[in-house]
PDB file of N, CA and C in Angstrom:
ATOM      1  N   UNK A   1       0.843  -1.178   0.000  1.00  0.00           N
ATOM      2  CA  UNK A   1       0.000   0.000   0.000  1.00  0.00           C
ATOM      3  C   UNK A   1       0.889   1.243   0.000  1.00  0.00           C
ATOM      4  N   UNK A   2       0.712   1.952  -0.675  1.00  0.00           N
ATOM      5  CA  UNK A   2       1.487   3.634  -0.802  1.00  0.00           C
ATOM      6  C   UNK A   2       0.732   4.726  -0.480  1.00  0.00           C
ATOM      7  N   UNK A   3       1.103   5.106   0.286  1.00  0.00           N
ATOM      8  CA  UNK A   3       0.566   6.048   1.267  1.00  0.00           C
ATOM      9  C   UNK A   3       1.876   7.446   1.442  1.00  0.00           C
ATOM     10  N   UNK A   4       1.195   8.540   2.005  1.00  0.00           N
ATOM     11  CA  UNK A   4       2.164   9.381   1.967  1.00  0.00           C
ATOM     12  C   UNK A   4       1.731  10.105   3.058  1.00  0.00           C
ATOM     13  N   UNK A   5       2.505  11.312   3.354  1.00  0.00           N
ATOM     14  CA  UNK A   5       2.691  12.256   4.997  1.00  0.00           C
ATOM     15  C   UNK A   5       1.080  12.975   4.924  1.00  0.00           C
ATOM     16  N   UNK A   6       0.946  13.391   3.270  1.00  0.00           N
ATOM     17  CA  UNK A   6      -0.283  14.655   2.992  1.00  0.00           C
ATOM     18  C   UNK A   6      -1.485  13.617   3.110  1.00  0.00           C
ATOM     19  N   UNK A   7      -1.785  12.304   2.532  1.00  0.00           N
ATOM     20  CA  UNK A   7      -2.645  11.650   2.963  1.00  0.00           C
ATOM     21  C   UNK A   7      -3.136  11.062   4.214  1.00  0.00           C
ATOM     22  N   UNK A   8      -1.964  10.946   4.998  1.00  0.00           N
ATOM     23  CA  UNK A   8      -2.505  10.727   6.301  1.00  0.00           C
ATOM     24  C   UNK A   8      -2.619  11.485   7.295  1.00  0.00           C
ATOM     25  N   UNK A   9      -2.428  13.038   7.108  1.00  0.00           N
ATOM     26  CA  UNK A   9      -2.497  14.453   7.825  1.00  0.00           C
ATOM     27  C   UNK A   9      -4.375  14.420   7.232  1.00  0.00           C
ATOM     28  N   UNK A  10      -4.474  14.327   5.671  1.00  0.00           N
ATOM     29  CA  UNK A  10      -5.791  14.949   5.506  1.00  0.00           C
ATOM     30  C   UNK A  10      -6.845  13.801   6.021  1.00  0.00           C
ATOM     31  N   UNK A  11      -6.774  12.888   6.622  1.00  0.00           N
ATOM     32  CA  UNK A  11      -7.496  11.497   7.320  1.00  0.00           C
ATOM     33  C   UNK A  11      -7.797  11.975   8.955  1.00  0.00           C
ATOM     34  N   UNK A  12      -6.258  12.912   9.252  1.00  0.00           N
ATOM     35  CA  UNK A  12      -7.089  13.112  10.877  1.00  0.00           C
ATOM     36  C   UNK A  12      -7.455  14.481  11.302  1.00  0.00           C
ATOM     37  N   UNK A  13      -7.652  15.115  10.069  1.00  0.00           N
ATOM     38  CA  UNK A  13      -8.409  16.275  10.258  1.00  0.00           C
ATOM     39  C   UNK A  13      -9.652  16.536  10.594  1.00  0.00           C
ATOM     40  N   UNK A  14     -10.430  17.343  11.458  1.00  0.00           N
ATOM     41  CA  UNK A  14     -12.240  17.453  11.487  1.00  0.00           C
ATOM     42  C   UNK A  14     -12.771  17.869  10.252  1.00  0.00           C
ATOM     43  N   UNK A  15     -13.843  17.569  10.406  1.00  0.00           N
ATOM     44  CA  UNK A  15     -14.295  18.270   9.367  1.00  0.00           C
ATOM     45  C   UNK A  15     -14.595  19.730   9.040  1.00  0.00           C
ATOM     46  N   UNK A  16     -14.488  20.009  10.241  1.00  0.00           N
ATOM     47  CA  UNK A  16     -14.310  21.674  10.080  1.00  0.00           C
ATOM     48  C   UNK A  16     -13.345  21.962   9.890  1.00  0.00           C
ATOM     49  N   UNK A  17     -11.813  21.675  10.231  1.00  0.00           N
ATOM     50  CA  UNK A  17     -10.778  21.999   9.530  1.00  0.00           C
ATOM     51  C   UNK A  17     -10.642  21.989   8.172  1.00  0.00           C
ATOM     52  N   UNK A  18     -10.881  20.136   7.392  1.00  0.00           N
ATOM     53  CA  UNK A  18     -11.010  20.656   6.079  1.00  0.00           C
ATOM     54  C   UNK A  18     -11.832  21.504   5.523  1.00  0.00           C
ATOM     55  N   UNK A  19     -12.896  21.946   5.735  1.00  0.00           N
ATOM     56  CA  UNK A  19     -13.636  22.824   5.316  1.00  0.00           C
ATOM     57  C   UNK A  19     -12.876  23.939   5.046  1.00  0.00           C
ATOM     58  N   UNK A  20     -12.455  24.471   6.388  1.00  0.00           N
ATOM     59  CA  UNK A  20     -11.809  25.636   6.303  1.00  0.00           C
ATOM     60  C   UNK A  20     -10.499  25.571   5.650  1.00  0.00           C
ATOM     61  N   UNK A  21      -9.785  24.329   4.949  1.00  0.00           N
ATOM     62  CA  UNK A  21      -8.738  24.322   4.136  1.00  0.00           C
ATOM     63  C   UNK A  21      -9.079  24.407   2.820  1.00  0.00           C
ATOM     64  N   UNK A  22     -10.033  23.867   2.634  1.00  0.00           N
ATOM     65  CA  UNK A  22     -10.544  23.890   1.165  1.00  0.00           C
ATOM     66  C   UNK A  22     -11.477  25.387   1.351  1.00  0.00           C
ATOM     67  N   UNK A  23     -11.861  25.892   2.397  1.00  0.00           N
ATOM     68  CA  UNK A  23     -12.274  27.785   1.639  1.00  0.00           C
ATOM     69  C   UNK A  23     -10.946  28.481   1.523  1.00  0.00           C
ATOM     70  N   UNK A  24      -9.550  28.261   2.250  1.00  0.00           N
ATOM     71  CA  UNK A  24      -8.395  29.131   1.783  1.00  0.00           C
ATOM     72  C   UNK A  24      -8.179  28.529   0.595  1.00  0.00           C
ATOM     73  N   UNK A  25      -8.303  27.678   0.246  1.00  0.00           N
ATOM     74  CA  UNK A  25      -7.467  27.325  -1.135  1.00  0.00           C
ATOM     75  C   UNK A  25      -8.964  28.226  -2.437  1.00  0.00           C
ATOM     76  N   UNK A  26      -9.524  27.706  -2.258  1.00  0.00           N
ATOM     77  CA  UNK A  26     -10.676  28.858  -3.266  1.00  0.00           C
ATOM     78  C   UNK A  26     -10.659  30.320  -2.776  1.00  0.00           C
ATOM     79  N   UNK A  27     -10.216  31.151  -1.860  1.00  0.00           N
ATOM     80  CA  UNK A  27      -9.804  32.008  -1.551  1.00  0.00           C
ATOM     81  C   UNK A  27      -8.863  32.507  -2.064  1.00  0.00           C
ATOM     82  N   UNK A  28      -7.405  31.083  -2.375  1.00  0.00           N
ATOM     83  CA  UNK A  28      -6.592  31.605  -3.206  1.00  0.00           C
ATOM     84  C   UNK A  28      -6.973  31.732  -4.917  1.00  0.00           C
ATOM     85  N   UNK A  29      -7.301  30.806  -5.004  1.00  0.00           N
ATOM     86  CA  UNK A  29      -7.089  31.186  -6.277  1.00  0.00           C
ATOM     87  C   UNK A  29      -8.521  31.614  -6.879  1.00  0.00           C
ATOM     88  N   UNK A  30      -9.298  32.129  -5.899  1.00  0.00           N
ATOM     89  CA  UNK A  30     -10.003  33.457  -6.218  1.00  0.00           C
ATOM     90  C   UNK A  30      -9.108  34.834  -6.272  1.00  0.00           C
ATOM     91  N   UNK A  31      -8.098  34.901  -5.712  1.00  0.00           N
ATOM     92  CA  UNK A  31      -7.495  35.974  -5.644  1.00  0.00           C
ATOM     93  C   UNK A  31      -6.733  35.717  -6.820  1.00  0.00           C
ATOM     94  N   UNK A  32      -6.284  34.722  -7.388  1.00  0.00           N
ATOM     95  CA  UNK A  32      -4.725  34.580  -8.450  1.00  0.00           C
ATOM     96  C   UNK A  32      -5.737  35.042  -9.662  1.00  0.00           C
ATOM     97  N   UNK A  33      -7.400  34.666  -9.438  1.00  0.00           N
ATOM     98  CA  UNK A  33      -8.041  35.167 -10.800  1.00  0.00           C
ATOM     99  C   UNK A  33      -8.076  36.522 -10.942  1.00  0.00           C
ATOM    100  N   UNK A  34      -8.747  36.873  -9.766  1.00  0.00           N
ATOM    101  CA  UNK A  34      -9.081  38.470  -9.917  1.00  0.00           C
ATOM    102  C   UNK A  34      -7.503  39.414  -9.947  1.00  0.00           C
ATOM    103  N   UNK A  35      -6.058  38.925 -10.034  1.00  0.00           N
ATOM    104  CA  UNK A  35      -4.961  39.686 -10.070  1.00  0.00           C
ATOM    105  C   UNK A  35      -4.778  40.074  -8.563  1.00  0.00           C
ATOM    106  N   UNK A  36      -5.403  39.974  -7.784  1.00  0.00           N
ATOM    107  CA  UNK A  36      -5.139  40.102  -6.109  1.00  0.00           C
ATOM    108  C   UNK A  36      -3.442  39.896  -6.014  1.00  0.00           C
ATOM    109  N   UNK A  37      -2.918  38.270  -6.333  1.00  0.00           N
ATOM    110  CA  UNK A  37      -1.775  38.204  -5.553  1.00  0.00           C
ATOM    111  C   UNK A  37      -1.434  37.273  -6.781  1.00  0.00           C
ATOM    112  N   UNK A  38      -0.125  37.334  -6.770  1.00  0.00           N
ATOM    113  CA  UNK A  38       0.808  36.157  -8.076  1.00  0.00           C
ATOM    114  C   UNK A  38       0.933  34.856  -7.766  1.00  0.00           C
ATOM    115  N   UNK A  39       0.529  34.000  -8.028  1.00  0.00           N
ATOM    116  CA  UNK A  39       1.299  32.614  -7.992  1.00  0.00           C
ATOM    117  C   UNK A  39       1.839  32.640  -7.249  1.00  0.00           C
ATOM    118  N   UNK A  40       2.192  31.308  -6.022  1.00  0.00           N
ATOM    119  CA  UNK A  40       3.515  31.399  -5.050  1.00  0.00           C
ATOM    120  C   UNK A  40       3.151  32.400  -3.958  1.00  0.00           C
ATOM    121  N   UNK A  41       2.228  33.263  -3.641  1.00  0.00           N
ATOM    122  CA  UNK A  41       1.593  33.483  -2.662  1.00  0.00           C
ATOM    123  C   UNK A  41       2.510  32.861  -1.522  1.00  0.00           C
ATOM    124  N   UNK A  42       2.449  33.823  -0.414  1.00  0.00           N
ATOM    125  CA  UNK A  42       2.827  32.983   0.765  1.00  0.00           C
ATOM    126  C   UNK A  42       2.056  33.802   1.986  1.00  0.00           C
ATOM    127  N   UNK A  43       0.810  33.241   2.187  1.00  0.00           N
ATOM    128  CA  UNK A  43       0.034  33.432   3.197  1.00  0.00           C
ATOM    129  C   UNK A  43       0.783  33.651   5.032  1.00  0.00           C
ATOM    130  N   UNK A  44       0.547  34.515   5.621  1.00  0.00           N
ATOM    131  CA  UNK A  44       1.311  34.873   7.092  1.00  0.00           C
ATOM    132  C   UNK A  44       0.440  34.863   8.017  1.00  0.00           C
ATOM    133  N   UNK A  45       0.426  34.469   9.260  1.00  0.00           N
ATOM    134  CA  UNK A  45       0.175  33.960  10.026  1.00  0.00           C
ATOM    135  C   UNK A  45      -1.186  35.114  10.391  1.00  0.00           C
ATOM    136  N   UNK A  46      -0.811  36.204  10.077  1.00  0.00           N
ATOM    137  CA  UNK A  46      -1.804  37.019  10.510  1.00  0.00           C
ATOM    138  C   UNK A  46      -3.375  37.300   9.172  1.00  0.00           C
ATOM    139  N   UNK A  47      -2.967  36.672   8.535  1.00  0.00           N
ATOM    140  CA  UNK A  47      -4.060  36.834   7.196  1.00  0.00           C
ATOM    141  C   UNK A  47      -4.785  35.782   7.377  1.00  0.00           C
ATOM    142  N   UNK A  48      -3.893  34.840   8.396  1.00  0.00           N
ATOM    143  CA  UNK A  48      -4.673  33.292   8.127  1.00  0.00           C
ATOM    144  C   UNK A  48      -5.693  33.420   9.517  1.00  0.00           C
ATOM    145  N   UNK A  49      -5.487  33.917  10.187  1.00  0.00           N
ATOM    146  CA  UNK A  49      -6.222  34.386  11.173  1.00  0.00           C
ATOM    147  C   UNK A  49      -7.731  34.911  10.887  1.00  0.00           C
ATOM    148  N   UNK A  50      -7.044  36.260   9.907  1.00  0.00           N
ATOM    149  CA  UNK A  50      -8.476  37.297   9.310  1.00  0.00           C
ATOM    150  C   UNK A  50      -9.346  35.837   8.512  1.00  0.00           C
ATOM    151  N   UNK A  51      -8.778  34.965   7.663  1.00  0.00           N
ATOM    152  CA  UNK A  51      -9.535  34.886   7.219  1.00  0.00           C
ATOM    153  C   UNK A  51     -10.289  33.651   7.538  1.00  0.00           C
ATOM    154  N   UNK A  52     -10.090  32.810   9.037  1.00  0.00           N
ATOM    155  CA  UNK A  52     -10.639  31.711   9.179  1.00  0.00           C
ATOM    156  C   UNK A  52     -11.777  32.516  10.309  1.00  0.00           C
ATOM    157  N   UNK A  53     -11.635  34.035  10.589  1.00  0.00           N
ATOM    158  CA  UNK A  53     -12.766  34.811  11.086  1.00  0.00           C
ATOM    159  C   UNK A  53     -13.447  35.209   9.874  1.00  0.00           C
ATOM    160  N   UNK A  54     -13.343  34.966   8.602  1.00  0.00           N
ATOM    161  CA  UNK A  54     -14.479  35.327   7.925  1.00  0.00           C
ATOM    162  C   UNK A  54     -14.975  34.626   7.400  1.00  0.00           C
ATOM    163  N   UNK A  55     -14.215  33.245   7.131  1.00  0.00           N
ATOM    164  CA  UNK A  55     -15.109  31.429   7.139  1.00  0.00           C
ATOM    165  C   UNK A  55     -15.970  31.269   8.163  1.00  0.00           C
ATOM    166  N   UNK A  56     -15.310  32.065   9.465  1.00  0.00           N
ATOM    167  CA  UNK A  56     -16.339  31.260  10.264  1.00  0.00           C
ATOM    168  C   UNK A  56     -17.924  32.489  10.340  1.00  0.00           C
ATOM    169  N   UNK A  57     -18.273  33.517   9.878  1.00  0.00           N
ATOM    170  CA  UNK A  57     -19.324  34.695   9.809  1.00  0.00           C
ATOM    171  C   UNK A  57     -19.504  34.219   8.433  1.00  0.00           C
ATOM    172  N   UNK A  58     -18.784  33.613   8.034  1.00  0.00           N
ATOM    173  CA  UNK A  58     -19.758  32.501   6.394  1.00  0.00           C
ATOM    174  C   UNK A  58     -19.364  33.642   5.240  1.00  0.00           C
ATOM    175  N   UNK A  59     -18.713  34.368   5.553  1.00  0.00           N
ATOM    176  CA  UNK A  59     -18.023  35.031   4.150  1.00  0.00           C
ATOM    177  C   UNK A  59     -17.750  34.028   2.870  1.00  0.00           C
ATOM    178  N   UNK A  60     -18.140  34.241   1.880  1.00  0.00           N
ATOM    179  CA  UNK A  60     -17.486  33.440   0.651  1.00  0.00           C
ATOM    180  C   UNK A  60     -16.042  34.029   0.454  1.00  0.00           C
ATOM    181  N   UNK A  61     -15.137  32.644  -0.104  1.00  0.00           N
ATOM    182  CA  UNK A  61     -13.961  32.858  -0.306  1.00  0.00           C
ATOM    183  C   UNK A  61     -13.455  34.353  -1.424  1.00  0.00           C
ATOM    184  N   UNK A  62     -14.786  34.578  -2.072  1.00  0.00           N
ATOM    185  CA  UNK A  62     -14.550  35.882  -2.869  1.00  0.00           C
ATOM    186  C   UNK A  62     -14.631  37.027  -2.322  1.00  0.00           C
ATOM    187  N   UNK A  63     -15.807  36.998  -1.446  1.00  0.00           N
ATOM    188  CA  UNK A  63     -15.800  37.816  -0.548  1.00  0.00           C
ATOM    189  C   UNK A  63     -14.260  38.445   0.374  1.00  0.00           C
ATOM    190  N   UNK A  64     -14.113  37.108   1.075  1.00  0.00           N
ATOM    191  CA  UNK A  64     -12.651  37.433   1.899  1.00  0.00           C
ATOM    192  C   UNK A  64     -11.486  37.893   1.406  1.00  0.00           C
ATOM    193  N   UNK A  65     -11.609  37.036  -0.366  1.00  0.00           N
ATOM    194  CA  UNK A  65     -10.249  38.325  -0.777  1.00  0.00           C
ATOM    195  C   UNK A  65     -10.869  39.716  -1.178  1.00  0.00           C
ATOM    196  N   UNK A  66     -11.975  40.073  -1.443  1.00  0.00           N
ATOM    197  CA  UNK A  66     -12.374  41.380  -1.646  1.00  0.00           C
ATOM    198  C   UNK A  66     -11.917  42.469  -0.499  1.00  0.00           C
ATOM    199  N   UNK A  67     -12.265  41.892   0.835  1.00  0.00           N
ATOM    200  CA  UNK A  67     -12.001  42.467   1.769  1.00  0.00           C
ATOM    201  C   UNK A  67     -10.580  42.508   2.347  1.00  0.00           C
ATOM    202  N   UNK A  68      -9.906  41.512   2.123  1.00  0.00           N
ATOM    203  CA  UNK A  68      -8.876  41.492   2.311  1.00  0.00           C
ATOM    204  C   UNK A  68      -7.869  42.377   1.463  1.00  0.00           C
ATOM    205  N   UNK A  69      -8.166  42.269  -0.263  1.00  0.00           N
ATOM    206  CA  UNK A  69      -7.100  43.015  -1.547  1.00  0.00           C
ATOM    207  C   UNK A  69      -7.874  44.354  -1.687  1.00  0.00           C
ATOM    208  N   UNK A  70      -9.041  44.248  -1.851  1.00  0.00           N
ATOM    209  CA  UNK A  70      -9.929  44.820  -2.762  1.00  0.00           C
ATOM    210  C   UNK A  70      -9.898  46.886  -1.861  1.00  0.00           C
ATOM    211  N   UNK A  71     -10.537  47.894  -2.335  1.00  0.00           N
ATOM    212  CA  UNK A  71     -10.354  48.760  -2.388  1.00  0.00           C
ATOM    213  C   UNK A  71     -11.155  49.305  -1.494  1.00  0.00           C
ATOM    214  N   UNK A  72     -10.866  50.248  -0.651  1.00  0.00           N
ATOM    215  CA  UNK A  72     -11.648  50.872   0.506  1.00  0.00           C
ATOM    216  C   UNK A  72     -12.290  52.277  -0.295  1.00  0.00           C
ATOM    217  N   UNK A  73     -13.451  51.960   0.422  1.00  0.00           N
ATOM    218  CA  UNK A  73     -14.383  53.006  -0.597  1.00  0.00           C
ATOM    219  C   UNK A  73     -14.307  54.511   0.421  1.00  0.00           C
TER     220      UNK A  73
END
């Protein structure tokens, strides 16, 4: 059987964790569409914060980069 480190990390996760891994990843590359941020992105400890407070108030991942990149009116 072949198995690897990333498959058996994503087995003892909750399900609310993956959830909230799979809204940063559509988060990202909601942002790589809209020109937000380039490829290779490297997310910091403090963004990852903002934005698992706006997964959890049910923001869509488009939403969160809006608020996060997007332009103050």
């Amino acid at each position: 059987m072949n198995t690897c480190a990333v498959d058996h990390e994503v087995w003892e996760l909750l399900p609310e964790e993956t959830a909230l891994r799979q809204w940063i990843m559509t988060w990202y590359h909601f942002a790589v569409s809209e020109g937000y941020v380039e490829p290779e992105y490297e997310l910091d400890n403090a963004t990852a914060e903002r934005l698992e407070g706006y997964f959890q108030v049910g923001l869509t991942p488009g939403e969160g980069a809006d608020v996060i990149f997007g332009q103050l009116h």
